[in-house]
Protein backbone atom coordinates (compact mmCIF):
# COMPACT_ATOMS: atom_id res chain seq x y z
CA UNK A 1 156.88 54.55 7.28
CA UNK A 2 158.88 52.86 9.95
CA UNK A 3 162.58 54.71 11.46
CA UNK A 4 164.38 52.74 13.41
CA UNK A 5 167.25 53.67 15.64
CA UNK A 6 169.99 51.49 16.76
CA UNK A 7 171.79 51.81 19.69
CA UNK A 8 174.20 50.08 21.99
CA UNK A 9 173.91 48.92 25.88
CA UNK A 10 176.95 48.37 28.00
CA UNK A 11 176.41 45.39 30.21
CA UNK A 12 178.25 44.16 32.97
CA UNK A 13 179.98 40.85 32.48
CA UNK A 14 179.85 39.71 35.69
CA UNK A 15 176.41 40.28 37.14
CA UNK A 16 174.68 41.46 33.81
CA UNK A 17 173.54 44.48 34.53
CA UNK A 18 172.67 47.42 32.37
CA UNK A 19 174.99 50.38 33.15
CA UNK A 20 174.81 53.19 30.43
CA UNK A 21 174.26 53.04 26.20
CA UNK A 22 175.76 54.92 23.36
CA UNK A 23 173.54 57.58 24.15
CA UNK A 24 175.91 58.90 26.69
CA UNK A 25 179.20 59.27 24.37
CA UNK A 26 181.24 57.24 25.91
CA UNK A 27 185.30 57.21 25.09
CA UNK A 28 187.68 54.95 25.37
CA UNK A 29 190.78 56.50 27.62
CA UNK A 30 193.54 53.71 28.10
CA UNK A 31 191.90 50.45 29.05
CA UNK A 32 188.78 52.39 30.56
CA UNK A 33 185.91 54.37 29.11
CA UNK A 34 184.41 57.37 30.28
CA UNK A 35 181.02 58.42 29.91
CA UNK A 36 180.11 62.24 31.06
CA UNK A 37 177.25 63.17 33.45
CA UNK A 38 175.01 66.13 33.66
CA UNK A 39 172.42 66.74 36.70
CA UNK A 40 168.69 66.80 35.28
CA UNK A 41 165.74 67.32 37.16
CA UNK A 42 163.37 64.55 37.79
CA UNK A 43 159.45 64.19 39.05
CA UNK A 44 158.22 61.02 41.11
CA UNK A 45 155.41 59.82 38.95
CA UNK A 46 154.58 60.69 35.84
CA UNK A 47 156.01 63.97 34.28
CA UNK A 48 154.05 65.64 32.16
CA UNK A 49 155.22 68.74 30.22
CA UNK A 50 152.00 71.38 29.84
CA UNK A 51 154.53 73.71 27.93
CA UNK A 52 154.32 76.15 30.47
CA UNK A 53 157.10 79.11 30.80
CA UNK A 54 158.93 79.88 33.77
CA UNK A 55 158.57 83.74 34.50
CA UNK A 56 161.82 85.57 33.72
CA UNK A 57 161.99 86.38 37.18
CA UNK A 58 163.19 82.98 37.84
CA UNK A 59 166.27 83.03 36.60
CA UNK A 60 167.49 80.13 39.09
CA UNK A 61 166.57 77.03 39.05
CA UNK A 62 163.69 75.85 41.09
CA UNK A 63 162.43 72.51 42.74
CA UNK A 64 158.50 72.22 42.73
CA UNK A 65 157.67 69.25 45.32
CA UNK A 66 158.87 65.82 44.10
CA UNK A 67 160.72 66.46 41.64
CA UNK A 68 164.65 65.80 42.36
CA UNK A 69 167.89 66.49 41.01
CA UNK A 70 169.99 63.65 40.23
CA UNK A 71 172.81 62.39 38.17
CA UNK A 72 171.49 61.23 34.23
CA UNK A 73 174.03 57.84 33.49
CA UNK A 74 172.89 56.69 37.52
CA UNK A 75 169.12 57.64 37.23
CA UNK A 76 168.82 55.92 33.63
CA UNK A 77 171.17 53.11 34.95
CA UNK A 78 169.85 52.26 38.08
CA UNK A 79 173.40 52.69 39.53
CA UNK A 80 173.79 51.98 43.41
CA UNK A 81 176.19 53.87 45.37
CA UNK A 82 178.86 52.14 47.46
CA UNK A 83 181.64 52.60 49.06
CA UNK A 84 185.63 51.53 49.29
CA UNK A 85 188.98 52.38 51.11
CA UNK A 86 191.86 52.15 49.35
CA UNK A 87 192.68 49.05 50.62
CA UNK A 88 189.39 47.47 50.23
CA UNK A 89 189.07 48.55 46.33
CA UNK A 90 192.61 47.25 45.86
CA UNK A 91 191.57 43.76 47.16
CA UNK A 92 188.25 43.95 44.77
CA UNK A 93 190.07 45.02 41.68
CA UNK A 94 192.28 41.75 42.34
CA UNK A 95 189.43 39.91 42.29
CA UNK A 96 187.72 41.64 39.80
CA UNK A 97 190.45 41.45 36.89
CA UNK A 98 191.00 37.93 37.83
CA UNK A 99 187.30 37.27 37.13
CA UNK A 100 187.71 39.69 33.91
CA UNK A 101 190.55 37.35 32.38
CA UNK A 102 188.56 34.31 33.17
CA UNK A 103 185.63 36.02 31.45
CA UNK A 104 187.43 36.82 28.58
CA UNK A 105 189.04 33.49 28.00
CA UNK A 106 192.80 35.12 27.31
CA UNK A 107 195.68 33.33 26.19
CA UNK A 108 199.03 34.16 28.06
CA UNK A 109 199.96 37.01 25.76
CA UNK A 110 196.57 38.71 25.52
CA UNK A 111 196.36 38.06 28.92
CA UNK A 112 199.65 40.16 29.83
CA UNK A 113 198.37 42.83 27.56
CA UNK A 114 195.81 43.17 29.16
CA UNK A 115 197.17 43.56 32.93
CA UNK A 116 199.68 45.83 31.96
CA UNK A 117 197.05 48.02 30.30
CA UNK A 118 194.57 47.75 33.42
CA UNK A 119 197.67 48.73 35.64
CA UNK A 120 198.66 51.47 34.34
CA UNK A 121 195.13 53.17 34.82
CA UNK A 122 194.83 51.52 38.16
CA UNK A 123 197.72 53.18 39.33
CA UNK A 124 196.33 56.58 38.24
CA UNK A 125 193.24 55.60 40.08
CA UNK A 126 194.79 54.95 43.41
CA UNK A 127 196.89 58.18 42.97
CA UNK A 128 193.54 60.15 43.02
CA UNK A 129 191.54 57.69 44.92
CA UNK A 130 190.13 60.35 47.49
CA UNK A 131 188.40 62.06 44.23
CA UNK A 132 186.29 59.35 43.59
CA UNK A 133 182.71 58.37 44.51
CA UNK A 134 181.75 54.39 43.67
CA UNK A 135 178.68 52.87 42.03
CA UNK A 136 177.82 49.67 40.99
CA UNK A 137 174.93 48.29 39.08
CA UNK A 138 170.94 47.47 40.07
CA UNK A 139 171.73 43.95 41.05
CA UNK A 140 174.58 45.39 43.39
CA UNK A 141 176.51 42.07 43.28
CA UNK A 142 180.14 42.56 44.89
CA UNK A 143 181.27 40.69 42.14
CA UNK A 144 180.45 43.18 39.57
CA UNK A 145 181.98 46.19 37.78
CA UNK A 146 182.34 49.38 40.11
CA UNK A 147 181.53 52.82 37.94
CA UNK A 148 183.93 55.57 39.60
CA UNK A 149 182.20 59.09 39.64
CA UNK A 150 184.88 61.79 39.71
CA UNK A 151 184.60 65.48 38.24
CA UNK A 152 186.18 67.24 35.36
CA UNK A 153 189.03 69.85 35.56
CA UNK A 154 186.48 72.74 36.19
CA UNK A 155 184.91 71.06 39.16
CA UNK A 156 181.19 71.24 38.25
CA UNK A 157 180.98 68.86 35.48
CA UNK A 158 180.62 64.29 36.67
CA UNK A 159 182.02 61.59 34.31
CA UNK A 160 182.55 58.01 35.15
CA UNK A 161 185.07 55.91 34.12
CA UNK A 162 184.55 51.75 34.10
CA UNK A 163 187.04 49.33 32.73
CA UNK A 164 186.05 47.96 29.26
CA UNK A 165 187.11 44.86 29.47
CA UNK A 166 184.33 43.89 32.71
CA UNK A 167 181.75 44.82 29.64
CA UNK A 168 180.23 43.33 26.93
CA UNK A 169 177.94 45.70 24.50
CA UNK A 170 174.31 44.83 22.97
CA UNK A 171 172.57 46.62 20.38
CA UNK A 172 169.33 47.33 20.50
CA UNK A 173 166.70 48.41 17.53
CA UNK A 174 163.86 50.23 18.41
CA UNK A 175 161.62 52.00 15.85
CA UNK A 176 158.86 54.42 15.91
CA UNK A 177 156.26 54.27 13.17
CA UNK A 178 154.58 57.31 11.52
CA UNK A 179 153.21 58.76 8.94
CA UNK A 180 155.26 60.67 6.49
């Protein structure tokens, strides 16, 4: 017997990259989606679950020696961390939404629709712009979508948000066989 799951890849429409799937939930909010984080724990190498317990005596979590903490939609995304001033990311989205439209082939009215939609979440951006920490995909190209990092009201828990419109979506089949 033969299961096959589908899912979904976000891709950059500029440089191509992969940046996160379906597997992270993300939801649309205005012209943008956001996809929520979590910090897992990571081992250089292979890692390799024996199915050993932790003693109840530690209750905190522990490093053992190469493993690393690290942020699951950047690990699994190969996201590269940049940076911007305010005036610097205001020049790139100019360029950016300018490539977007071109991209997207809009006629006049779409095309309004869209900018008004993008502006409205830029200027809540800008508003909070200190909050945010900036990523952009493997390739790194300066052309390409930036992912902004930011935290949720309680302060502990990381979501991005990326601007739909720079992405296109793939879906992807993979199946596992076995025997039922």
């Amino acid at each position: 017997m033969k299961v096959s799951r589908e899912s979904i890849i976000y891709e950059d429409i500029i440089s191509g990259d992969e940046l996160f799937s379906d597997a992270f939930d993300p939801k649309e909010v205005g012209s943008t989606y956001e996809i929520d984080c979590a910090m897992i724990k990571v081992k250089a190498g292979a890692d390799v679950d024996i199915g050993a317990n932790a003693s109840a005596e530690e209750a905190e979590e522990t490093l053992e020696d190469g493993e690393a903490m690290v942020n699951n939609v950047v690990y699994s995304g190969r996201l590269q961390q940049t940076s911007f001033d305010k005036k610097g990311y205001t020049v790139y989205m100019k360029g950016y939404m300018k490539a977007i439209k071109a991209k997207l082939a809009l006629d006049e009215k779409a095309g309004k629709e869209f900018e008004s939609a993008v502006a409205t979440d830029f200027k809540k951006i800008l508003a909070n712009f200190k909050d945010y920490e900036f990523y952009t995909g493997e390739s790194m190209n300066p052309e390409g979508a930036v992912l902004l990092l930011n935290y949720r009201e309680d302060g502990t828990t990381p979501y991005f948000t990326v601007f739909k419109h720079g992405l296109k979506s793939r879906k992807v089949v993979s199946g596992r066989a076995f025997i039922a």
